[in-house]
C-alpha atoms as a PDB file:
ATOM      1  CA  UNK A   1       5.085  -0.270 -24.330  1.00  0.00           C
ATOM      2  CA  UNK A   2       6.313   3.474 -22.861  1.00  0.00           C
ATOM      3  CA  UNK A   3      10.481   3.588 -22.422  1.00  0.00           C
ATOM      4  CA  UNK A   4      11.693   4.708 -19.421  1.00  0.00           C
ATOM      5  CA  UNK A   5      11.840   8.563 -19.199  1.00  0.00           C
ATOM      6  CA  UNK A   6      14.973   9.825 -17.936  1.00  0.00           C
ATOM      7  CA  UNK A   7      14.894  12.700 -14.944  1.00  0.00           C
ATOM      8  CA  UNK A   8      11.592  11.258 -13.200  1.00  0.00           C
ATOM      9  CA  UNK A   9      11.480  10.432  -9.876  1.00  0.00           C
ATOM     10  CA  UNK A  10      11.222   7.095  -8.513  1.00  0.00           C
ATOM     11  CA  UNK A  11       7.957   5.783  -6.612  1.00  0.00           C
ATOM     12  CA  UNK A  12       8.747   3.928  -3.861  1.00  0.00           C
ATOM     13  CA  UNK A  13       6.334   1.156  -2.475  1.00  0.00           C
ATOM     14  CA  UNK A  14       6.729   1.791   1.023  1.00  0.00           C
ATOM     15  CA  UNK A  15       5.055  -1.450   3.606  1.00  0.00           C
ATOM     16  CA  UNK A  16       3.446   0.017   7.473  1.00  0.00           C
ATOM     17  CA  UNK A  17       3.433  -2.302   9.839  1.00  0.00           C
ATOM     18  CA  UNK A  18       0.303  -4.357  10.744  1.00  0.00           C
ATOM     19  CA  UNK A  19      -1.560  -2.656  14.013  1.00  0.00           C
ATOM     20  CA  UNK A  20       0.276  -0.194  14.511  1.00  0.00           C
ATOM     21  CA  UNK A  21       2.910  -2.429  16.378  1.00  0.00           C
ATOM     22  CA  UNK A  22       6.259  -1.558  16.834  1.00  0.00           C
ATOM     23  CA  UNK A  23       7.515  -0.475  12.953  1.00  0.00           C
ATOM     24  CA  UNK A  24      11.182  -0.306  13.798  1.00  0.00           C
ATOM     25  CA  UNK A  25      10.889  -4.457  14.414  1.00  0.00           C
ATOM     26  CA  UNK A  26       8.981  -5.301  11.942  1.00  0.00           C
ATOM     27  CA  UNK A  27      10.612  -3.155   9.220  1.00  0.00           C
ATOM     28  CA  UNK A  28      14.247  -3.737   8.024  1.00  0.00           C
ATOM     29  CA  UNK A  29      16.569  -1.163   8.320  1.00  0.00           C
ATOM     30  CA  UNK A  30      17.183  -0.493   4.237  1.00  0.00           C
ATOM     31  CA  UNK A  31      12.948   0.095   4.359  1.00  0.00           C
ATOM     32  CA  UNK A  32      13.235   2.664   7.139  1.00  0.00           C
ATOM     33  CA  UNK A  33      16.242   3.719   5.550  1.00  0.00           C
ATOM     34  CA  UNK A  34      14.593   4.583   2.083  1.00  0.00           C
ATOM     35  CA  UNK A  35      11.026   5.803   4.125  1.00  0.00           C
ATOM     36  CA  UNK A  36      13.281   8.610   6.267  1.00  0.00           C
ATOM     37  CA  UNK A  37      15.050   9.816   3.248  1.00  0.00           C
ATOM     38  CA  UNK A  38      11.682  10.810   1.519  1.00  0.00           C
ATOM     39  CA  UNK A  39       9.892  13.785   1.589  1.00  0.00           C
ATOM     40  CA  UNK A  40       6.600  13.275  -0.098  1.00  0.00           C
ATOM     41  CA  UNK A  41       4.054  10.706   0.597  1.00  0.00           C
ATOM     42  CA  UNK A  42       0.620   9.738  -1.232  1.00  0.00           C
ATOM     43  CA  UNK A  43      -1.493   7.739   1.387  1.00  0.00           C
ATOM     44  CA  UNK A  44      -5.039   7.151   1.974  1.00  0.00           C
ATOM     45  CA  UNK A  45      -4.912   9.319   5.323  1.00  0.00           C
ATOM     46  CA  UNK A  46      -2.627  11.906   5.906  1.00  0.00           C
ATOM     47  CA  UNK A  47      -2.974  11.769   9.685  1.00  0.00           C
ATOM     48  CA  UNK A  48      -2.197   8.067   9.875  1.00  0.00           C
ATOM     49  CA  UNK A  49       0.615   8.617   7.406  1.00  0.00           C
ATOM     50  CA  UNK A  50       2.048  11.212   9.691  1.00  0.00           C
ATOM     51  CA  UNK A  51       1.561   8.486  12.755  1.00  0.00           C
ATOM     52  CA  UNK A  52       3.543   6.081  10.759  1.00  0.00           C
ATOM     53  CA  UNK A  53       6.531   8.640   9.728  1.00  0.00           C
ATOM     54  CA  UNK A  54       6.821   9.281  13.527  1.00  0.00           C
ATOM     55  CA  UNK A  55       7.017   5.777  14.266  1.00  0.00           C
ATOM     56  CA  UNK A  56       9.677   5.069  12.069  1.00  0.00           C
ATOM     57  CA  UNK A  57      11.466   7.998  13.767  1.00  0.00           C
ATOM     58  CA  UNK A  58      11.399  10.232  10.038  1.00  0.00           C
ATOM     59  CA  UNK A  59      14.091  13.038  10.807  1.00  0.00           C
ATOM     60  CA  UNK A  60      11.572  16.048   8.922  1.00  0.00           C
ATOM     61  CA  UNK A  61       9.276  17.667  11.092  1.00  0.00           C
ATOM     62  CA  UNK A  62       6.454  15.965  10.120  1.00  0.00           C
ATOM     63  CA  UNK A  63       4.397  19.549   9.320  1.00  0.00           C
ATOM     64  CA  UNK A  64       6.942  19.452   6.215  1.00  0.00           C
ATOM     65  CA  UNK A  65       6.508  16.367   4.681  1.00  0.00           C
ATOM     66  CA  UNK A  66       4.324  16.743   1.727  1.00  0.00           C
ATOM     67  CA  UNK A  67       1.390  14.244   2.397  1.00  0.00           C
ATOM     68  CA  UNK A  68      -0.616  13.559  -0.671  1.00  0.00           C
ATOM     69  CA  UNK A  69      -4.071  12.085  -0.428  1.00  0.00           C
ATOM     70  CA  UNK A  70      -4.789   9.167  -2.635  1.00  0.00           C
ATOM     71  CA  UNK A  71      -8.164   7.308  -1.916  1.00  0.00           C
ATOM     72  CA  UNK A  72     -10.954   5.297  -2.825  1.00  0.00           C
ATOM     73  CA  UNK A  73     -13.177   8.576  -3.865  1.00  0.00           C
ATOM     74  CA  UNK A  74     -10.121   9.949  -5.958  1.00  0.00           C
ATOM     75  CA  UNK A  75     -10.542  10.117  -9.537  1.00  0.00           C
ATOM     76  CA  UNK A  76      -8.298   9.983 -12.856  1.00  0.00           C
ATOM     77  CA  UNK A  77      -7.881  14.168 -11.992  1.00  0.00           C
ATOM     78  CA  UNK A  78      -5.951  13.348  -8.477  1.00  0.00           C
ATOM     79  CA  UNK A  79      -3.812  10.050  -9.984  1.00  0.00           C
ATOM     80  CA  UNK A  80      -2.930  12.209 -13.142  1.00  0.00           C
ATOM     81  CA  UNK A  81      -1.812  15.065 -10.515  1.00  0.00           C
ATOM     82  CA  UNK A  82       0.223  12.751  -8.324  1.00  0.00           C
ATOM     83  CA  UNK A  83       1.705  11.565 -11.541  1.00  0.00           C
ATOM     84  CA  UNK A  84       3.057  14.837 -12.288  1.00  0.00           C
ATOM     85  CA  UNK A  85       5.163  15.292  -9.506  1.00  0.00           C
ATOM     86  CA  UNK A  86       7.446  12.005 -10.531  1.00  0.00           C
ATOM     87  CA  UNK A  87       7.924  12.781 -13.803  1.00  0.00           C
ATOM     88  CA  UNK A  88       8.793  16.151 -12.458  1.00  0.00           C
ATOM     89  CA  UNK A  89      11.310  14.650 -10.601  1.00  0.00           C
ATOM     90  CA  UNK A  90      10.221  14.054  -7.293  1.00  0.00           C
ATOM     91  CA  UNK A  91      10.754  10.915  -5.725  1.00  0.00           C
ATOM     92  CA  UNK A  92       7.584   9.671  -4.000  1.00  0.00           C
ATOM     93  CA  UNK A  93       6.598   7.119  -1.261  1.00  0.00           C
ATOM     94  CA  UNK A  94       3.591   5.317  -1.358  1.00  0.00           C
ATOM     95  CA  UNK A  95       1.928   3.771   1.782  1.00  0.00           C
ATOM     96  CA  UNK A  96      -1.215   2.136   2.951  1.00  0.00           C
ATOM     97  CA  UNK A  97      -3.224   1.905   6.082  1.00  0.00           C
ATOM     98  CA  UNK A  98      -1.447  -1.151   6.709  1.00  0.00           C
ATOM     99  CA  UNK A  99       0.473  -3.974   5.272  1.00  0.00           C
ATOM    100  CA  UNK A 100       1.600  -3.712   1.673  1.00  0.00           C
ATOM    101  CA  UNK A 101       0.357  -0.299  -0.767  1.00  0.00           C
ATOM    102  CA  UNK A 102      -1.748  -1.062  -3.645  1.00  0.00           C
ATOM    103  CA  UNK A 103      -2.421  -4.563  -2.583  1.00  0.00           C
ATOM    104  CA  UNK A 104      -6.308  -4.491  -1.526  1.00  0.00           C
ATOM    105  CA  UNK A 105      -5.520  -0.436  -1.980  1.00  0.00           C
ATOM    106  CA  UNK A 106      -6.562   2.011  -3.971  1.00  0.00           C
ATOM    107  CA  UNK A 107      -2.999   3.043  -4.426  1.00  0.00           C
ATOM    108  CA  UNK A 108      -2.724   0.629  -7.611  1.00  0.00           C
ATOM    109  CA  UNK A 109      -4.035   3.273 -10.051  1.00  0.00           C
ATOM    110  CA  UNK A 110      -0.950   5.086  -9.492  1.00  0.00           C
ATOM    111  CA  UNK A 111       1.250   2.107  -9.832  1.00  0.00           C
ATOM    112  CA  UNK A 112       0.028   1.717 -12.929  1.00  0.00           C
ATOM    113  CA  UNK A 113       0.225   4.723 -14.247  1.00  0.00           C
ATOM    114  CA  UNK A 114       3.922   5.316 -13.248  1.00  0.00           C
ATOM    115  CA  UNK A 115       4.367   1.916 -15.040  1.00  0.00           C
ATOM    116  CA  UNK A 116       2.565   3.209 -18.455  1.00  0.00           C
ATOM    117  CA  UNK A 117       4.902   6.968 -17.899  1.00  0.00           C
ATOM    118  CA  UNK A 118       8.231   5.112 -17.916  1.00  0.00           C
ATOM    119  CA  UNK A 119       8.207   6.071 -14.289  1.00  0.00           C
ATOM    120  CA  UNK A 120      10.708   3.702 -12.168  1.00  0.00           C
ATOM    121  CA  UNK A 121       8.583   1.337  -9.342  1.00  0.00           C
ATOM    122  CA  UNK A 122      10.145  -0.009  -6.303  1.00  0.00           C
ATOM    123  CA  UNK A 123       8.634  -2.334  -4.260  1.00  0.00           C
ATOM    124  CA  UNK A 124      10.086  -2.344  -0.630  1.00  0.00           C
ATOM    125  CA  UNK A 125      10.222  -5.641   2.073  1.00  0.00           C
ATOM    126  CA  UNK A 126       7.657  -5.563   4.866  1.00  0.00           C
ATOM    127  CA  UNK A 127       4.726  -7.146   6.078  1.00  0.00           C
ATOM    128  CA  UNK A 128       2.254  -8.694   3.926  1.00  0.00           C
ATOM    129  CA  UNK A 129      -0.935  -9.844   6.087  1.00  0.00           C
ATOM    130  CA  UNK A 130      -2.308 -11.993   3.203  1.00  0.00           C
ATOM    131  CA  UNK A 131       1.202 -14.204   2.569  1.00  0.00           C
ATOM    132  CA  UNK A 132       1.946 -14.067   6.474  1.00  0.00           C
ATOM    133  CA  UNK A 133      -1.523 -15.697   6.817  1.00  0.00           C
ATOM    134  CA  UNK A 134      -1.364 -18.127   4.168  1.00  0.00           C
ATOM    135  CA  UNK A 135       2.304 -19.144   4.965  1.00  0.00           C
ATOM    136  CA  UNK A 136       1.462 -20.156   8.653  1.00  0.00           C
ATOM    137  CA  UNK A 137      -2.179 -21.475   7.205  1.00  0.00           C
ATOM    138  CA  UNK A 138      -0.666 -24.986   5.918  1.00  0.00           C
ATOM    139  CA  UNK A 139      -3.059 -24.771   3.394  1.00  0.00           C
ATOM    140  CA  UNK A 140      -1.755 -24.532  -0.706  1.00  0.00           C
ATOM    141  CA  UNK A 141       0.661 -22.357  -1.294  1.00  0.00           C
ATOM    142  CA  UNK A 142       0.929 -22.680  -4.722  1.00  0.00           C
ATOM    143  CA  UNK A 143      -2.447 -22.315  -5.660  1.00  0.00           C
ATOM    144  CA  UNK A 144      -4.352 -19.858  -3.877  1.00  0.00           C
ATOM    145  CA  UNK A 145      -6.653 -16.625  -4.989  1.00  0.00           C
ATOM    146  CA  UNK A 146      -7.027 -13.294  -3.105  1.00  0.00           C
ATOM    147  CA  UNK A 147     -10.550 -11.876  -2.939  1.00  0.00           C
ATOM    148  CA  UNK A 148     -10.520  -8.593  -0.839  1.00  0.00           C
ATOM    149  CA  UNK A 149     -13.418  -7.830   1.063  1.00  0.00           C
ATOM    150  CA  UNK A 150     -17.049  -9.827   0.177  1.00  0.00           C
ATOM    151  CA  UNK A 151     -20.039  -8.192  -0.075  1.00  0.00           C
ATOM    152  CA  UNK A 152     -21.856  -6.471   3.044  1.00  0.00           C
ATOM    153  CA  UNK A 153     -25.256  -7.320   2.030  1.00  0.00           C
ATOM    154  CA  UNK A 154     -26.396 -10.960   3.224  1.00  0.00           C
ATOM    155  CA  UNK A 155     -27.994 -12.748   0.673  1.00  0.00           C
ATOM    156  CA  UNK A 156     -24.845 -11.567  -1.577  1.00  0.00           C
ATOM    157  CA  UNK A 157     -22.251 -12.483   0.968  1.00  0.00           C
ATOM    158  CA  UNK A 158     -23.625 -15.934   1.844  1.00  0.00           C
ATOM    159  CA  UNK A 159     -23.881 -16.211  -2.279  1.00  0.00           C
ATOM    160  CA  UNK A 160     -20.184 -15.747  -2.536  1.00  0.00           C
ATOM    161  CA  UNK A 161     -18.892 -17.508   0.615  1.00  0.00           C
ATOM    162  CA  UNK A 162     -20.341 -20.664  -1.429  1.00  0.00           C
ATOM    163  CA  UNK A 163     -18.789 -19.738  -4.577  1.00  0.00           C
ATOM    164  CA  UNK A 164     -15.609 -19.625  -2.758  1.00  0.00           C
ATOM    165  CA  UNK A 165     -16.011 -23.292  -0.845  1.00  0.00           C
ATOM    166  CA  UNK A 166     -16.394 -24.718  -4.424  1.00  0.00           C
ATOM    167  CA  UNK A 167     -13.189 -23.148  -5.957  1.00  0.00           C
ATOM    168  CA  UNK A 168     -11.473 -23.701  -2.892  1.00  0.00           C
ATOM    169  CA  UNK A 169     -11.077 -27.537  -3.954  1.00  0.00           C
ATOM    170  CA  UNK A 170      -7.535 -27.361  -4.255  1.00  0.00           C
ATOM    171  CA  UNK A 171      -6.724 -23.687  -4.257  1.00  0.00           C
ATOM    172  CA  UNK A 172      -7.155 -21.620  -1.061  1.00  0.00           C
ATOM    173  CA  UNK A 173      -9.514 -18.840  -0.897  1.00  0.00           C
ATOM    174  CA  UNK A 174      -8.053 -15.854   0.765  1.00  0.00           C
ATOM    175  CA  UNK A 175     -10.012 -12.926   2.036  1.00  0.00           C
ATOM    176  CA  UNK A 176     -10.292  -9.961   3.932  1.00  0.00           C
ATOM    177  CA  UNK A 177     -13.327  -8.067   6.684  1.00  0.00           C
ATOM    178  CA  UNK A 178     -13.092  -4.724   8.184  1.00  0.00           C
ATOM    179  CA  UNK A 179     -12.795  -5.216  12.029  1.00  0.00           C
ATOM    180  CA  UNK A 180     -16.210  -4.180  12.942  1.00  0.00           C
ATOM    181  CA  UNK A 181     -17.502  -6.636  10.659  1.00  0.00           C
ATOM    182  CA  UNK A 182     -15.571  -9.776  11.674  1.00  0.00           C
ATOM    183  CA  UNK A 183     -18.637 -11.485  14.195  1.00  0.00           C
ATOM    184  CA  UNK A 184     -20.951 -11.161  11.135  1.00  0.00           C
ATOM    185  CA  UNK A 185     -18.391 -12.713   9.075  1.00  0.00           C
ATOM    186  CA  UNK A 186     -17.750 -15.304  10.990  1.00  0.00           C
ATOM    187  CA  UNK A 187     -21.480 -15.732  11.544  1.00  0.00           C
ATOM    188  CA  UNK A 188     -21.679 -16.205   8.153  1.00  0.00           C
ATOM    189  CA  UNK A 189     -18.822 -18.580   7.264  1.00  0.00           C
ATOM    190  CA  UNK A 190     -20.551 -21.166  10.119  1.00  0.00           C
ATOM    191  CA  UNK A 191     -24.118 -20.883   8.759  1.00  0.00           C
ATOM    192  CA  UNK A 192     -23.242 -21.112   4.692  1.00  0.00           C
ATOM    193  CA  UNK A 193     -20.208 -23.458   4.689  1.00  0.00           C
ATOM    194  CA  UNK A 194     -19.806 -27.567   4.911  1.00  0.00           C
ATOM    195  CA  UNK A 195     -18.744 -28.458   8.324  1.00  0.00           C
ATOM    196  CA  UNK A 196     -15.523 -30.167   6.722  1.00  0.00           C
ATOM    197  CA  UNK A 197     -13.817 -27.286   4.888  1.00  0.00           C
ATOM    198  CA  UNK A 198     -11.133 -25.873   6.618  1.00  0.00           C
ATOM    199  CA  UNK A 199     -10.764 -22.377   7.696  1.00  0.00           C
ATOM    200  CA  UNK A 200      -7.957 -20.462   8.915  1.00  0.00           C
ATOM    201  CA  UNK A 201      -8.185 -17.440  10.645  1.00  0.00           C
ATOM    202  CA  UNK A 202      -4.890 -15.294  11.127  1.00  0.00           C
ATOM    203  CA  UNK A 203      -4.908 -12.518  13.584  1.00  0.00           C
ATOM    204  CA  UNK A 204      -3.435  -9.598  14.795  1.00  0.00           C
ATOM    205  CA  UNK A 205      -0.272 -11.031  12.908  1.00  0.00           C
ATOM    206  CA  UNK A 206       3.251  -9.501  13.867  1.00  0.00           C
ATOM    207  CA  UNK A 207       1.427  -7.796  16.968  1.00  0.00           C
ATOM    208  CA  UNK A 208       1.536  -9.305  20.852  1.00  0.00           C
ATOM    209  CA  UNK A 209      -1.447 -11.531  21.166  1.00  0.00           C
ATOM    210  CA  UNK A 210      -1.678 -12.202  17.305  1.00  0.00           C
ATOM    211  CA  UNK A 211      -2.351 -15.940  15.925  1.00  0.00           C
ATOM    212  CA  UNK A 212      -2.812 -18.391  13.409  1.00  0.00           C
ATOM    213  CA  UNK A 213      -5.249 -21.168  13.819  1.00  0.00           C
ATOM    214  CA  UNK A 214      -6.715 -23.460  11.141  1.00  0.00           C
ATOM    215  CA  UNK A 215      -9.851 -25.970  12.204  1.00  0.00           C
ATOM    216  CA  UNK A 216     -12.778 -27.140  10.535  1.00  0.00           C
ATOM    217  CA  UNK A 217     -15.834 -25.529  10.175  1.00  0.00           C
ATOM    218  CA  UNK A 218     -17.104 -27.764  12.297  1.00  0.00           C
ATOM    219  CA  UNK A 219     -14.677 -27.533  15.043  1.00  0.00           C
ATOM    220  CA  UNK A 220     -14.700 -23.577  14.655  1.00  0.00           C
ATOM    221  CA  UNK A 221     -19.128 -23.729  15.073  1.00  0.00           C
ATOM    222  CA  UNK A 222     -18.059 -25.224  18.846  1.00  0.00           C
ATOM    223  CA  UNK A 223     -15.712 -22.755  19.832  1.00  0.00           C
ATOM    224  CA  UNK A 224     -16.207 -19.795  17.673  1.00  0.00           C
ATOM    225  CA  UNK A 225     -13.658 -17.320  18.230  1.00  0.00           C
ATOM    226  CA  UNK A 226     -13.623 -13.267  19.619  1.00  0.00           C
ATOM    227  CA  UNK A 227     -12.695 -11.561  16.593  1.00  0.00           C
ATOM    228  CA  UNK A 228     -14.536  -7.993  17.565  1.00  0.00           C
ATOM    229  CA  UNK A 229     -12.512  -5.250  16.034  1.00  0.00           C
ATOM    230  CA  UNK A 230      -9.363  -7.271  15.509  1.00  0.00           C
ATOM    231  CA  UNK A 231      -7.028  -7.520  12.560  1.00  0.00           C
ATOM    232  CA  UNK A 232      -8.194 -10.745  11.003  1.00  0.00           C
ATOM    233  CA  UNK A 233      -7.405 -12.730   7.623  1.00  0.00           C
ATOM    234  CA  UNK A 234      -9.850 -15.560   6.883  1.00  0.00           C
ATOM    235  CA  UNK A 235      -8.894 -18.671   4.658  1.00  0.00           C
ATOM    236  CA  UNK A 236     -11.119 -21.305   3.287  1.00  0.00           C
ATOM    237  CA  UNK A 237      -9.696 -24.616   1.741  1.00  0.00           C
ATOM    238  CA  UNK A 238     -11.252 -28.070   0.425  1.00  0.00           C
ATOM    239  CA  UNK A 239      -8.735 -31.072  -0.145  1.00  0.00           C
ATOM    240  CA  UNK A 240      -8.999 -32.509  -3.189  1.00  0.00           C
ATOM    241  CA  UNK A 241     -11.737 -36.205  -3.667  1.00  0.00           C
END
């Protein structure tokens, strides 16, 4: 186990709203507090980054913030790098596209370095789409696994959607589509699954329009829902014979 080095900076875990709502009402004031006061950032995308610091109203001109780029093509080389500048000193912020960094982000490589360099991790409060979802789901919250995103080809997908209908007996199965994908998902989830497992779908949470709605399969295959290019969380569950 690495001790705690003294003089490193501290990385901050820093939540962005969900959407691109309104961040100053879904943030709470000691998280915009701690975001404003920083002036280096390692996100995915610099130019969303700097979309979110102007949101929150960061007092830098934003062409001074140091942005740092931290993504899924980024190796051991760039972690190691971004490493460097908190145990230099330098307090950092990490963000993600959305939601909560390093959760379904590549931003946990860093995380765990800092942990293994005796560099100090804070986790700060804001929107989690994945517990928001499985709070308002009424399906188990004390059991439940998180999956990310299944796989894009279709033999493999349908494959796994049935792998997750037989664990969800009893725990819920939470996971996760990019927008553009969401009709084949859904698509999917009707053809492959029993017409008497639940499903939830949360969308667009925390932004005008957004809900939660849980149904079962069957009741979803009548009404299927519009879920082109929309923020969307997707939760299977089985009660227990």
């Amino acid at each position: 186990m690495s001790e705690r080095r003294t003089g490193t900076g501290v990385l901050y875990l820093v939540p962005v709203e969900l959407g691109g709502g309104d961040a100053q009402s879904v943030l709470p004031p000691a998280t915009l507090d701690i975001a404003r006061s920083l002036g280096t950032f390692i996100a995915e995308n610099a130019k969303t980054a700097r979309a979110f610091l102007k949101r929150i109203g960061h007092p830098s001109p934003l062409q001074q913030v140091q942005i740092h780029v931290l993504d899924e093509h980024s190796g051991k080389r760039q972690v190691e790098s971004l490493l460097a500048l908190l145990l230099g000193g330098e307090n950092c912020g990490l963000v993600s596209e959305a939601g909560c960094p390093a959760v379904a982000d590549p931003g946990a490589a860093l995380v765990r370095r800092a942990h293994e360099s005796g560099v100090p991790v804070i986790p700060l409060v804001g929107p989690s789409s994945i517990l928001l979802a499985l709070m308002a789901s009424g399906m188990d919250g004390q059991h439940f696994a998180f999956h990310g995103y299944l796989p894009v080809d279709k033999v493999e997908r349908a494959r796994r959607l049935k792998e997750l209908e037989k664990r969800a007996s009893g725990e819920t199965q939470i996971f996760i589509e990019t927008p553009y994908r969401n009709a084949v998902m859904m698509q999917a989830i009707l053809e492959h699954c029993r017409g008497d497992t639940s499903l939830c779908i949360a969308v667009d949470l925390t932004l005008a329009g957004g809900s939660v709605t849980t149904r079962a399969v069957s009741e979803w295959k009548r009404k299927p829902p519009a879920l082109d290019r929309r923020l969307a969380v997707f939760l299977l569950y089985c009660e227990r014979n």
